[in-house]
Every structure is written in C-alpha cells, then in structure tokens.
N, C-alpha and C. Protein backbone atom coordinates (compact mmCIF):
# COMPACT_ATOMS: atom_id res chain seq x y z
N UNK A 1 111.90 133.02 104.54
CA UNK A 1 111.45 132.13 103.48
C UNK A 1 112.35 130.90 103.40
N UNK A 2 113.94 130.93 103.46
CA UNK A 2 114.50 129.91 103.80
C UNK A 2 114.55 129.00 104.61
N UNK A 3 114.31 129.27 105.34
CA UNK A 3 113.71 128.40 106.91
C UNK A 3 112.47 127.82 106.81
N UNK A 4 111.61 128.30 106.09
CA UNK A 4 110.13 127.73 105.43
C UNK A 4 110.50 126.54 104.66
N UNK A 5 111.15 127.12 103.82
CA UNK A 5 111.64 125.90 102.65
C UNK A 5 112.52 125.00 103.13
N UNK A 6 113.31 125.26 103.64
CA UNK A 6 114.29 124.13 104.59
C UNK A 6 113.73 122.83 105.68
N UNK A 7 112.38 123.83 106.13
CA UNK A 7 111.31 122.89 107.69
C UNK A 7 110.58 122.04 106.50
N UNK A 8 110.34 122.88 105.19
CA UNK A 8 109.36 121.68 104.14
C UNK A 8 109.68 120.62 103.45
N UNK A 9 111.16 120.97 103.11
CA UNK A 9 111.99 120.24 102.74
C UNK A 9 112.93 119.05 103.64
N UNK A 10 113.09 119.09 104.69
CA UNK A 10 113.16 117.92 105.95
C UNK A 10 112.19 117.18 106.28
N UNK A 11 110.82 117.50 106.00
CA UNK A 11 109.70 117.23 106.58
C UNK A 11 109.32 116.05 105.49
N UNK A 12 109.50 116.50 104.22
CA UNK A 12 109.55 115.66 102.81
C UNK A 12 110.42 114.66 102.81
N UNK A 13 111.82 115.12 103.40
CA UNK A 13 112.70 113.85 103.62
C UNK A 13 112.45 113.13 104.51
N UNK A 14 112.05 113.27 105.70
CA UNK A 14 111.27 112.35 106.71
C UNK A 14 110.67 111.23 106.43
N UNK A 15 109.61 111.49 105.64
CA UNK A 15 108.91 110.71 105.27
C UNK A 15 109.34 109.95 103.83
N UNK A 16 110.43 109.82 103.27
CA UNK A 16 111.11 109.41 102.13
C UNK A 16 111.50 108.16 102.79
N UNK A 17 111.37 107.16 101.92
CA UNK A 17 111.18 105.47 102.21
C UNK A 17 112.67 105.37 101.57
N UNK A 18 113.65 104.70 102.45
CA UNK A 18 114.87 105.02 102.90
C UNK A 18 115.39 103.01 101.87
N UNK A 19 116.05 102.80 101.84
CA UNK A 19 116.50 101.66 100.66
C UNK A 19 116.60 100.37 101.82
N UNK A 20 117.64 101.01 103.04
CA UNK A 20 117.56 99.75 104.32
C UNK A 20 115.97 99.72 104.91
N UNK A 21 115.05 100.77 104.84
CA UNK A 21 113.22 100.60 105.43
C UNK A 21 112.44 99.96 104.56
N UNK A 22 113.19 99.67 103.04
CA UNK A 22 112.11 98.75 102.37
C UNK A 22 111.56 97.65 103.15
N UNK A 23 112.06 96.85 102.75
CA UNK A 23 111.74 95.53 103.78
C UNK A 23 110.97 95.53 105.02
N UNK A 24 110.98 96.17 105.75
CA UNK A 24 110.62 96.07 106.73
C UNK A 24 109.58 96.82 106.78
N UNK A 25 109.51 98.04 105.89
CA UNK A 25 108.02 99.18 105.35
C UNK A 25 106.89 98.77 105.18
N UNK A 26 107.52 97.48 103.91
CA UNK A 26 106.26 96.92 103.23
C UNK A 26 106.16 95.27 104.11
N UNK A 27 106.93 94.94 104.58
CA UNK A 27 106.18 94.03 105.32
C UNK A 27 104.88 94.40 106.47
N UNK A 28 105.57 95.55 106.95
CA UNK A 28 104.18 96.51 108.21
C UNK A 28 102.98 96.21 107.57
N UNK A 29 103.21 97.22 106.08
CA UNK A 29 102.06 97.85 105.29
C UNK A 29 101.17 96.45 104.99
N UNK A 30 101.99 95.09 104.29
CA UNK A 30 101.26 94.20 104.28
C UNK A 30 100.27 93.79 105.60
N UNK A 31 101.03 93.67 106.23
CA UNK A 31 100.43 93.44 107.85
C UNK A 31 99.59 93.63 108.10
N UNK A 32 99.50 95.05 108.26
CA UNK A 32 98.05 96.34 108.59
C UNK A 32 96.97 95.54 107.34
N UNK A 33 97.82 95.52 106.56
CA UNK A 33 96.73 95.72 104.84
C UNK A 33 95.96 94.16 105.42
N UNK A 34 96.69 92.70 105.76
CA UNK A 34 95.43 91.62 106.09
C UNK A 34 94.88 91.99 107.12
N UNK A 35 94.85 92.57 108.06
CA UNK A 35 94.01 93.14 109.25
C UNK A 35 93.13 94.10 108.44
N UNK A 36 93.68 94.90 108.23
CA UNK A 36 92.28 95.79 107.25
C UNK A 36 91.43 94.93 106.88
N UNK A 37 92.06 93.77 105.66
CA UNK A 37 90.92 92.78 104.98
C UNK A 37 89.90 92.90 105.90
N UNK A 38 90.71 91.69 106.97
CA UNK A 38 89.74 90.98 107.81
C UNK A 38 88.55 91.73 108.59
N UNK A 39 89.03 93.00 108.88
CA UNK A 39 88.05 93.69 109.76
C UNK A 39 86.79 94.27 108.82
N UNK A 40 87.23 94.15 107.66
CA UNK A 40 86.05 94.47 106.42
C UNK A 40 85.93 94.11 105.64
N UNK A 41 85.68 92.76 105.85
CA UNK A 41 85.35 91.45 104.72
C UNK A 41 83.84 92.07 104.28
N UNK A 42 83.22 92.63 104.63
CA UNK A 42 82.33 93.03 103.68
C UNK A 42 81.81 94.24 102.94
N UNK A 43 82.89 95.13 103.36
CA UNK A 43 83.23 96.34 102.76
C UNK A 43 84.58 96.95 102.03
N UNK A 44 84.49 95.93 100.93
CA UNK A 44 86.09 96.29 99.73
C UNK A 44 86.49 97.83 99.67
N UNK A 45 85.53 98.41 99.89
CA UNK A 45 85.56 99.84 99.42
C UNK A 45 86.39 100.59 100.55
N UNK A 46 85.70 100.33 101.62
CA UNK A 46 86.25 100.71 103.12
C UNK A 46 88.03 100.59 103.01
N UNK A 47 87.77 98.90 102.72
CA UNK A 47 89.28 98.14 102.96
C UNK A 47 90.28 98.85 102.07
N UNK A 48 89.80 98.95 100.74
CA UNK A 48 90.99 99.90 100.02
C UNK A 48 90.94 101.15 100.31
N UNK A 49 90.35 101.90 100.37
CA UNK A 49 90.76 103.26 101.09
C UNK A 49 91.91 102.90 101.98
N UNK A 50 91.55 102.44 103.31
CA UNK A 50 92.58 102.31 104.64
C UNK A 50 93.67 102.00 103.84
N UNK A 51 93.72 100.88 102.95
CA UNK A 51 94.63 100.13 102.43
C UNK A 51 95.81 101.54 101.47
N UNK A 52 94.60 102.06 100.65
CA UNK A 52 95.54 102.84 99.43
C UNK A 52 96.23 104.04 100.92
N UNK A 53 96.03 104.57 101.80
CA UNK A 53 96.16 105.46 102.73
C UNK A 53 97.11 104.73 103.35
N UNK A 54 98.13 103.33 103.24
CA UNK A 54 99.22 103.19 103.82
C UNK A 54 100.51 102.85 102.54
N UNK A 55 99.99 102.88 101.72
CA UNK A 55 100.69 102.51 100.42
C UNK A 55 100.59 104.18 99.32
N UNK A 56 99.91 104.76 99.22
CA UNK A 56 100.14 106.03 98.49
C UNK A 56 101.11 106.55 98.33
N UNK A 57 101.70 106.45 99.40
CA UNK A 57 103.07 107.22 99.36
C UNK A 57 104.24 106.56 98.59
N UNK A 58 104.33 105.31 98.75
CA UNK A 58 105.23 104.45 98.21
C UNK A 58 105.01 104.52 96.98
N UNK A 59 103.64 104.52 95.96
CA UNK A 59 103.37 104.15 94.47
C UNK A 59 103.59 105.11 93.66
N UNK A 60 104.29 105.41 92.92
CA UNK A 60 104.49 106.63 91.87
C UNK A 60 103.29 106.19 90.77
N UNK A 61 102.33 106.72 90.93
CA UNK A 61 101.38 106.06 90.42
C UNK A 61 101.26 107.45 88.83
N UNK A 62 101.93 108.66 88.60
CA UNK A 62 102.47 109.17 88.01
C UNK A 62 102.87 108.70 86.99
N UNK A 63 104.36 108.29 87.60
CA UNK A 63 105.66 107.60 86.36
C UNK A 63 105.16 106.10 86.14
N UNK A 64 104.18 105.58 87.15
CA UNK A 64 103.53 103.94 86.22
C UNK A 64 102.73 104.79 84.94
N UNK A 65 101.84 105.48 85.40
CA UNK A 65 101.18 106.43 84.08
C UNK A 65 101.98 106.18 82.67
N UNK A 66 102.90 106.97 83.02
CA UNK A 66 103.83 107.24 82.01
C UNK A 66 104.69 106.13 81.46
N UNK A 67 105.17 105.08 82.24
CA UNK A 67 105.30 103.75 81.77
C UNK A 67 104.61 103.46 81.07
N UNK A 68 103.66 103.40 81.61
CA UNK A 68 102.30 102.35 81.09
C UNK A 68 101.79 102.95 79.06
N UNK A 69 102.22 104.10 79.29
CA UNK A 69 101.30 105.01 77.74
C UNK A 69 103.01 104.74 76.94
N UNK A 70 103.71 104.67 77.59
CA UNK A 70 105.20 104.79 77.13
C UNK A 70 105.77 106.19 76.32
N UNK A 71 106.68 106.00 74.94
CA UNK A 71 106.62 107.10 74.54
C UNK A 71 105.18 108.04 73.79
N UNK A 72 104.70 107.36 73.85
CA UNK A 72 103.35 108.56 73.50
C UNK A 72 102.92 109.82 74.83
N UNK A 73 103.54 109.30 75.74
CA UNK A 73 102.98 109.88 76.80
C UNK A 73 103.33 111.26 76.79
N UNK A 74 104.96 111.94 76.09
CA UNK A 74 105.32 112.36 75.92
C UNK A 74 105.03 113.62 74.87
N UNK A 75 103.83 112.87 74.06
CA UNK A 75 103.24 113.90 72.90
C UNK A 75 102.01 114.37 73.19
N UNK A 76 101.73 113.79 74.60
CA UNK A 76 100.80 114.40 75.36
C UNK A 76 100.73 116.03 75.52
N UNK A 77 99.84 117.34 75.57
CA UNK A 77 99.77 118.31 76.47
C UNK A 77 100.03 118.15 77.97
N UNK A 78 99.75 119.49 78.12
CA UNK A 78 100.28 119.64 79.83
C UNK A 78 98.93 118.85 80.23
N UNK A 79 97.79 119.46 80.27
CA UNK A 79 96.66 119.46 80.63
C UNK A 79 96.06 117.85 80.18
N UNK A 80 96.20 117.28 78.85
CA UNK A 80 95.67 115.52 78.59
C UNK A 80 96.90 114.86 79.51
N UNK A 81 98.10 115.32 80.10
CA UNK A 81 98.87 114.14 81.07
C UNK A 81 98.05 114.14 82.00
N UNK A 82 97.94 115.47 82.47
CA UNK A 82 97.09 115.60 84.27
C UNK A 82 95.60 114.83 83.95
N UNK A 83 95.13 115.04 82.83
CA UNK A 83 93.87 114.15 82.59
C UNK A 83 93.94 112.65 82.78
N UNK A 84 94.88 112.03 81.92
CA UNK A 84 95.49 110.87 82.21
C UNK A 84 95.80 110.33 83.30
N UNK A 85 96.62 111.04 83.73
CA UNK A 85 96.96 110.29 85.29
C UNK A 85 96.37 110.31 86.21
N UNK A 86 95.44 111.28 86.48
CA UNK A 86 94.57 110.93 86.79
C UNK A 86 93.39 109.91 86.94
N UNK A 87 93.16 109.51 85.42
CA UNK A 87 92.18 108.48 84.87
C UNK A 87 92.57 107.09 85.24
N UNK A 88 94.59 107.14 84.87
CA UNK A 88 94.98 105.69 85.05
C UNK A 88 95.31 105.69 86.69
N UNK A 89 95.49 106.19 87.42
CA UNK A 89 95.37 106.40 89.56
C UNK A 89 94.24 105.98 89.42
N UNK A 90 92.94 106.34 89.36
CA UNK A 90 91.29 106.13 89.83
C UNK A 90 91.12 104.28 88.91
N UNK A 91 91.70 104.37 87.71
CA UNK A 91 91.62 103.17 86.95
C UNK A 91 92.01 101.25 88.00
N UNK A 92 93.40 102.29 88.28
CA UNK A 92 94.41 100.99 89.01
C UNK A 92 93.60 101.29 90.24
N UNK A 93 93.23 101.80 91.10
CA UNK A 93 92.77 101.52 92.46
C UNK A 93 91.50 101.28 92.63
N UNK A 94 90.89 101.38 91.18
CA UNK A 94 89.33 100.68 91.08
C UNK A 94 89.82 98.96 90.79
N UNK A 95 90.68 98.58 89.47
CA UNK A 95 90.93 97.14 89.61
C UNK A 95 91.52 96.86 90.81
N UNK A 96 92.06 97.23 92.19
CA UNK A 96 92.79 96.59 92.75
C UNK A 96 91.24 96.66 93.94
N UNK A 97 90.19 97.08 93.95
CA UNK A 97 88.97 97.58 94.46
C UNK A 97 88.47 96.49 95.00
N UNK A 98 88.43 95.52 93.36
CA UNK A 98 87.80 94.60 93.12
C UNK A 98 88.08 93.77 93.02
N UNK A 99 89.34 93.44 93.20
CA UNK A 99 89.62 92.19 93.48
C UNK A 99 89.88 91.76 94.80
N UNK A 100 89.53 92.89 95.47
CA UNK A 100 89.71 92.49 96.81
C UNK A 100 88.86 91.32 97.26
N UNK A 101 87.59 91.40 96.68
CA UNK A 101 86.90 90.38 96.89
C UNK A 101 86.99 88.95 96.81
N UNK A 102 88.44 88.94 95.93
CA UNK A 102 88.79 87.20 95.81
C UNK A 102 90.08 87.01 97.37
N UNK A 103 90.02 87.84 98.31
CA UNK A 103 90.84 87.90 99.14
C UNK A 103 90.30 86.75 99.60
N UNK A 104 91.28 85.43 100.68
CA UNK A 104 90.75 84.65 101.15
C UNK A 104 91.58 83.76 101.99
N UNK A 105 92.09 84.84 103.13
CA UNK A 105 92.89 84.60 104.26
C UNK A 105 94.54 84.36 103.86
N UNK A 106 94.89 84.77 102.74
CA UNK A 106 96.54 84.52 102.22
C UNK A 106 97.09 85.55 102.57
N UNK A 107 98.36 84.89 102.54
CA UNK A 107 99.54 86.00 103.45
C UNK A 107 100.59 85.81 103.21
N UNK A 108 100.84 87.30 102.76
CA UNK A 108 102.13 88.02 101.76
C UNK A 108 103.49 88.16 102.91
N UNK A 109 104.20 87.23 102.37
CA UNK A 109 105.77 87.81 103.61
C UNK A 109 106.90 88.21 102.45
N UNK A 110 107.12 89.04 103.15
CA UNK A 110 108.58 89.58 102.21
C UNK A 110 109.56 88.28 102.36
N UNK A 111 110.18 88.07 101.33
CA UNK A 111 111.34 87.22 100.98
C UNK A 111 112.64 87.43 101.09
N UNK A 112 112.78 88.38 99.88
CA UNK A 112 114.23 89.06 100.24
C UNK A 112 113.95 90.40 98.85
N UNK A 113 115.25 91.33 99.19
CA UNK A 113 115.62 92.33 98.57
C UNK A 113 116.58 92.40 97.80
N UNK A 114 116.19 93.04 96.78
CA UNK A 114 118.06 92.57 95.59
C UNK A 114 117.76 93.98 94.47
N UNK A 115 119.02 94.60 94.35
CA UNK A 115 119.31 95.12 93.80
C UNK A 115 120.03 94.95 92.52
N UNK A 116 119.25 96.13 91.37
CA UNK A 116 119.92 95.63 89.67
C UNK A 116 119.94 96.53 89.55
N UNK A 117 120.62 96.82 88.75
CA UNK A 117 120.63 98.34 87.65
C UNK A 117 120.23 99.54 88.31
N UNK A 118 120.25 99.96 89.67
CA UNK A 118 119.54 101.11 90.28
C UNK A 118 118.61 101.23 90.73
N UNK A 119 117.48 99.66 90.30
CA UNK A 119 116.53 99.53 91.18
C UNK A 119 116.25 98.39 91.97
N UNK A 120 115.38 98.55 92.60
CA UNK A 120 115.04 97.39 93.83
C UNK A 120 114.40 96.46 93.29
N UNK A 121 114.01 95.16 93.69
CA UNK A 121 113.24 94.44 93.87
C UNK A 121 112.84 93.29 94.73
N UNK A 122 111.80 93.78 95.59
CA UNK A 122 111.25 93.13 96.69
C UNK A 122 110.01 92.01 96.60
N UNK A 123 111.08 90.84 96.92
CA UNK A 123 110.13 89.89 96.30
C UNK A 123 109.16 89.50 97.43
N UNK A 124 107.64 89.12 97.61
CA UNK A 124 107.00 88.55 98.21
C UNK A 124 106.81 87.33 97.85
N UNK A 125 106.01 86.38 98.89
CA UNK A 125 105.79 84.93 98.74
C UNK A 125 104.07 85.00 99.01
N UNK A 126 103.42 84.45 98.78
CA UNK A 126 101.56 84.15 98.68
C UNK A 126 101.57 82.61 98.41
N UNK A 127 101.11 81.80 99.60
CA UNK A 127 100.34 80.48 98.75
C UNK A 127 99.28 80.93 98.50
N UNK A 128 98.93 79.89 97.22
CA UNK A 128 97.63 80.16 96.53
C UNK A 128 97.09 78.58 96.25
N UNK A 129 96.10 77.94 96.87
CA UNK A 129 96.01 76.39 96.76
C UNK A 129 96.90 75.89 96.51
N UNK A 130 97.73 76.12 97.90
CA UNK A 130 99.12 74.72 98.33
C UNK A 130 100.07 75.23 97.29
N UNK A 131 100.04 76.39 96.43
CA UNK A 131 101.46 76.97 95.65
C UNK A 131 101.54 77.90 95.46
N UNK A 132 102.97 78.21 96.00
CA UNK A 132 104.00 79.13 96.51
C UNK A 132 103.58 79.94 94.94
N UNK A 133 103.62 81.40 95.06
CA UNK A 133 103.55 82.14 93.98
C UNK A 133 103.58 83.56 94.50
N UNK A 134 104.68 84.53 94.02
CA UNK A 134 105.27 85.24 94.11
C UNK A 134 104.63 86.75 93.62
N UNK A 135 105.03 87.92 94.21
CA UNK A 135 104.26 89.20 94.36
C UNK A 135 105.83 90.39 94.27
N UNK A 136 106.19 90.49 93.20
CA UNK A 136 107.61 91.54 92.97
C UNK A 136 107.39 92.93 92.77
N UNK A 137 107.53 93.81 94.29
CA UNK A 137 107.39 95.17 93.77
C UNK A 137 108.44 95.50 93.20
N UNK A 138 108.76 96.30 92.27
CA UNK A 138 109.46 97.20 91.69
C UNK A 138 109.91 98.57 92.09
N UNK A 139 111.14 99.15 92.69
CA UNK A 139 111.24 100.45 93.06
C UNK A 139 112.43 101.07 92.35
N UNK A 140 112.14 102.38 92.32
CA UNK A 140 113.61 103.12 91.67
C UNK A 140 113.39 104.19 92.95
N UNK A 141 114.58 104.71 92.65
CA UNK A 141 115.19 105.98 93.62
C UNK A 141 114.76 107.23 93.06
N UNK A 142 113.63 108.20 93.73
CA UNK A 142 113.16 108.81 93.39
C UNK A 142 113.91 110.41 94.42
N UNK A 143 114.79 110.43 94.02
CA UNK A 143 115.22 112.06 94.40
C UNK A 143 115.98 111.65 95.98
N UNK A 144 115.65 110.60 96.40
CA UNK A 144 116.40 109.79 97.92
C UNK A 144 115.19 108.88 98.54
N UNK A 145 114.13 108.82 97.58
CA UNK A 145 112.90 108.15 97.86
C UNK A 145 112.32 107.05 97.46
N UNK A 146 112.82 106.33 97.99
CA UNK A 146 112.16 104.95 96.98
C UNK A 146 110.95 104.58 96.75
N UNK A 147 110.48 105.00 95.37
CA UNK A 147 109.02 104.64 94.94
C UNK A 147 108.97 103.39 94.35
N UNK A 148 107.40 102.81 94.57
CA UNK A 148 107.52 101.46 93.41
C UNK A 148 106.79 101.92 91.89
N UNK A 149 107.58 101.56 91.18
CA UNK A 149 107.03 101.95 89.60
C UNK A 149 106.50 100.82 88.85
N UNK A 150 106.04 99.26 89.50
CA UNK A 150 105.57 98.51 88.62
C UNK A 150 105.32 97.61 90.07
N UNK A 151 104.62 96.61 89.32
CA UNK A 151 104.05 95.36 90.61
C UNK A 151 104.25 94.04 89.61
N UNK A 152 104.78 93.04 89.57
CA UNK A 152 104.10 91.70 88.72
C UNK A 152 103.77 90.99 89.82
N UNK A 153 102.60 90.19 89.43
CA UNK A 153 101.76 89.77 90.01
C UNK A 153 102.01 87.95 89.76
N UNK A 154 102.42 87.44 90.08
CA UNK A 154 102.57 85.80 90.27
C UNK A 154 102.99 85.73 88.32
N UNK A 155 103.98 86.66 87.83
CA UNK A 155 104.84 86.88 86.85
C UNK A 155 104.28 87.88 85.66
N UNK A 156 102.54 88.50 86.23
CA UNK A 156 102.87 89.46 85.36
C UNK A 156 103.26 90.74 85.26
N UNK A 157 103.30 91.51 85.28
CA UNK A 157 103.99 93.15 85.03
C UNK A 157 102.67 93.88 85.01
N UNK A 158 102.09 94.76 85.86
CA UNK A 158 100.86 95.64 85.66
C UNK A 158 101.32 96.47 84.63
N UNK A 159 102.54 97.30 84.75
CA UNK A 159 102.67 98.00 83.64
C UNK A 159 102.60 97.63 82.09
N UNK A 160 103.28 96.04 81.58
CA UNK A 160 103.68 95.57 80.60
C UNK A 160 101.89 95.58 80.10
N UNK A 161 100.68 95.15 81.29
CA UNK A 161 99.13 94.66 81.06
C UNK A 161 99.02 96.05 80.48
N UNK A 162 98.85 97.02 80.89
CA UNK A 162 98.36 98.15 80.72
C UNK A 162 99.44 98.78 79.16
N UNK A 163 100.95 98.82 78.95
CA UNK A 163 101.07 99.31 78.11
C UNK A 163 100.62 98.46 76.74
N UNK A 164 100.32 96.94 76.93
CA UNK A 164 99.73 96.44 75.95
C UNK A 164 98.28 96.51 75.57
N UNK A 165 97.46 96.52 76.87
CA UNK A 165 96.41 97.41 76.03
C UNK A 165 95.98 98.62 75.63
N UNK A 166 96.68 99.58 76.28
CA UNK A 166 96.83 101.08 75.42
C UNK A 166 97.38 101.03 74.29
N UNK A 167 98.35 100.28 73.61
CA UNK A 167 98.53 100.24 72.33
C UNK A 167 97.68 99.57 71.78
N UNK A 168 97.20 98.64 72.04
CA UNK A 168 95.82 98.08 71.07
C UNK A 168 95.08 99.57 71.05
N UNK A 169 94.30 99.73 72.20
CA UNK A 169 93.20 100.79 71.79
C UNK A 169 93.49 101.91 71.27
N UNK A 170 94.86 102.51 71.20
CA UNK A 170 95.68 103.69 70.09
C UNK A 170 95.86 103.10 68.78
N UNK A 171 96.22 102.06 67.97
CA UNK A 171 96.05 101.47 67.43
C UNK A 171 94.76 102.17 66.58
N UNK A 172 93.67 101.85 67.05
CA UNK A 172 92.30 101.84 66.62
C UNK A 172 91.60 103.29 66.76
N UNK A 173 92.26 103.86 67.68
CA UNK A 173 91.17 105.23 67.96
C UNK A 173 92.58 106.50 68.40
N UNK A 174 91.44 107.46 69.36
CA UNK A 174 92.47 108.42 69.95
C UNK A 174 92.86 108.32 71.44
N UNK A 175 93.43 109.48 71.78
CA UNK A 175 93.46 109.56 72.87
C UNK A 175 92.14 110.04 73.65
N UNK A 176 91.69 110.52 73.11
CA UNK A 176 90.07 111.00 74.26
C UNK A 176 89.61 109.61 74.63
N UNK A 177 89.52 108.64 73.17
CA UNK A 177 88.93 107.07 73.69
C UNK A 177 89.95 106.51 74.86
N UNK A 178 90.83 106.75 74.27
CA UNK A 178 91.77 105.89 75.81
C UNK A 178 91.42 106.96 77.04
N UNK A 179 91.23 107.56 77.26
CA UNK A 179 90.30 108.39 78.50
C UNK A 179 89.49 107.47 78.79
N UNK A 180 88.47 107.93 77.94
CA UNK A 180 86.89 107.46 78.11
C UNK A 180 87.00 105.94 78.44
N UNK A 181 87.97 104.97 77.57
CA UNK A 181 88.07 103.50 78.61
C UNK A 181 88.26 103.46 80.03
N UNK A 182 89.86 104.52 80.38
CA UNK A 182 90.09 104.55 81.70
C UNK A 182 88.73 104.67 82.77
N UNK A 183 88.23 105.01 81.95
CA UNK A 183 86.75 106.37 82.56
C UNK A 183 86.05 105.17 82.98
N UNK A 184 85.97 104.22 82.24
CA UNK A 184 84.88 103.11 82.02
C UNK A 184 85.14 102.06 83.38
N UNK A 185 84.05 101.60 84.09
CA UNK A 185 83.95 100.88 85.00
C UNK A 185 84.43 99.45 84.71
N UNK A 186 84.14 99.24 83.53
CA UNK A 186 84.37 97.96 83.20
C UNK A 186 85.86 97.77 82.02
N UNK A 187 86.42 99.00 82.05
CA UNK A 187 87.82 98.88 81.45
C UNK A 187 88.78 98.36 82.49
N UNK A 188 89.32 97.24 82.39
CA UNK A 188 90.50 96.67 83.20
C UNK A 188 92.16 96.16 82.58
C-alpha cells in the first residue's frame, strides 16, 4: 500500500507547475490556446474545451469559488459548497465560452514574473486597437503547486466581479437563488 501511495504521490508531483515553469508553462499554453482559436474560428465550443484541457490544471477554480462567495462560503454545508463550485466552474467556463467569439487574431506574450507576499504574478501584454493592455494571472503555492486563484483582465479582478455580484444578489435573496443565477445562461 505504501508503494501505491508513494507511485501516486510522485505522479501528482510531476505534474505540479513548479515556480521557475511558470513562465514558460503559460506562455506554451497561450500558444497552443491561439492555434486552437484559429483552427476553430467557428466552433467556440470546440476551442474551449481543447483550451480549458490545457489550463485545468493550473486554475484552482475551487479556492476562486471560495474567494469569490468570500466569508459566507464558509457557512456553507458540505454538500451547497460541492453544489456551488460546481455552478461557479460551469459558470466561469461558460463566460470565458463566449467571449471567445470577440477573439480577433491578438496575442498574449508573457512579460515578466514578480513575486509579493507568497504569491506570483504573471503579467501578460495584448494589443487591443494599437493599445498595449495587460492580462495578470494570479498564483499562490498550492502544497508545491502553483495554482492561479484570480485573473484581472486589462485591470479587472474576476474574483473582485464575481464577489461583488454575489453580495448584491445575497443582499436580496438566498443562497438557492445564487445557484439558480449561476445556473442561468444569461448570469455573467
């Protein structure tokens, strides 16, 4: 049984995104990811699959969850978190679905890497009509694994979007409604 757990446990570290492989990880992944575009400019759906299938591993799409609801997340059950995170994973990779469609030959190069407080941040560059505008993943050290726990997007924070509108709609209702938005095609 030790030898089981030991081959599963190397096998897990293997594949653990190493602090010197950032850079050079997510520049690949970008890479692959405009070739994906291009080869299925008319199938978004196609393109993010391939796309979420080189990036999954990297996204703690979990602890954004839990960012994102903040401390409420916490007064959650066992069973409404796994509901949740669920809802907000299928939520974020449906908005990122759809916007694929405003894709339009731009190209993401890593910049540089800098370290604060324990976590990373890897800045990208995107022109966007002739200006330079910037793409900052966010990573912390996840057990020897560097996950990304947030994205801002040409300065905003996905997490900061999302924990501000879950407090509006808690605010007003419950938690089943903040489900049932996630749930919703047209909740973004």
């Amino acid at each position: 049984m030790r030898k089981i757990l030991g081959l599963l446990f190397s096998v897990c570290f293997v594949f653990a995104l190493q602090l010197e492989e950032i850079s050079k990880t997510m520049q690949n992944n970008i890479d692959q990811s405009v070739k994906i575009l291009e080869q299925n400019k008319n199938n978004h759906t196609k393109a993010a699959e391939q796309i979420f299938a080189l990036f999954d591993h990297i996204f703690d799409y979990q602890f954004m969850a839990k960012l994102s609801l903040s401390t409420r997340y916490e007064q959650l059950s066992d069973e409404e978190k796994k509901q949740y995170n669920q809802a907000f994973e299928a939520n974020l990779k449906r908005s990122f679905t759809e916007k694929l469609a405003l894709y339009d030959s731009q190209k993401l190069k890593v910049v540089n890497l800098e370290e604060k407080n324990k976590r990373v941040f890897l800045k990208t560059s995107m022109v966007v009509d002739g200006k330079e505008n910037f793409v900052i993943f966010k990573f912390y050290n996840k057990n020897g694994d560097w996950q990304i726990y947030d994205v801002d997007i040409f300065g905003v924070s996905i997490i900061q979007t999302y924990r501000s509108q879950f407090k509006d709609v808690l605010q007003n209702a419950d938690f089943a409604t903040l489900l049932s938005k996630l749930s919703n095609v047209n909740f973004k």
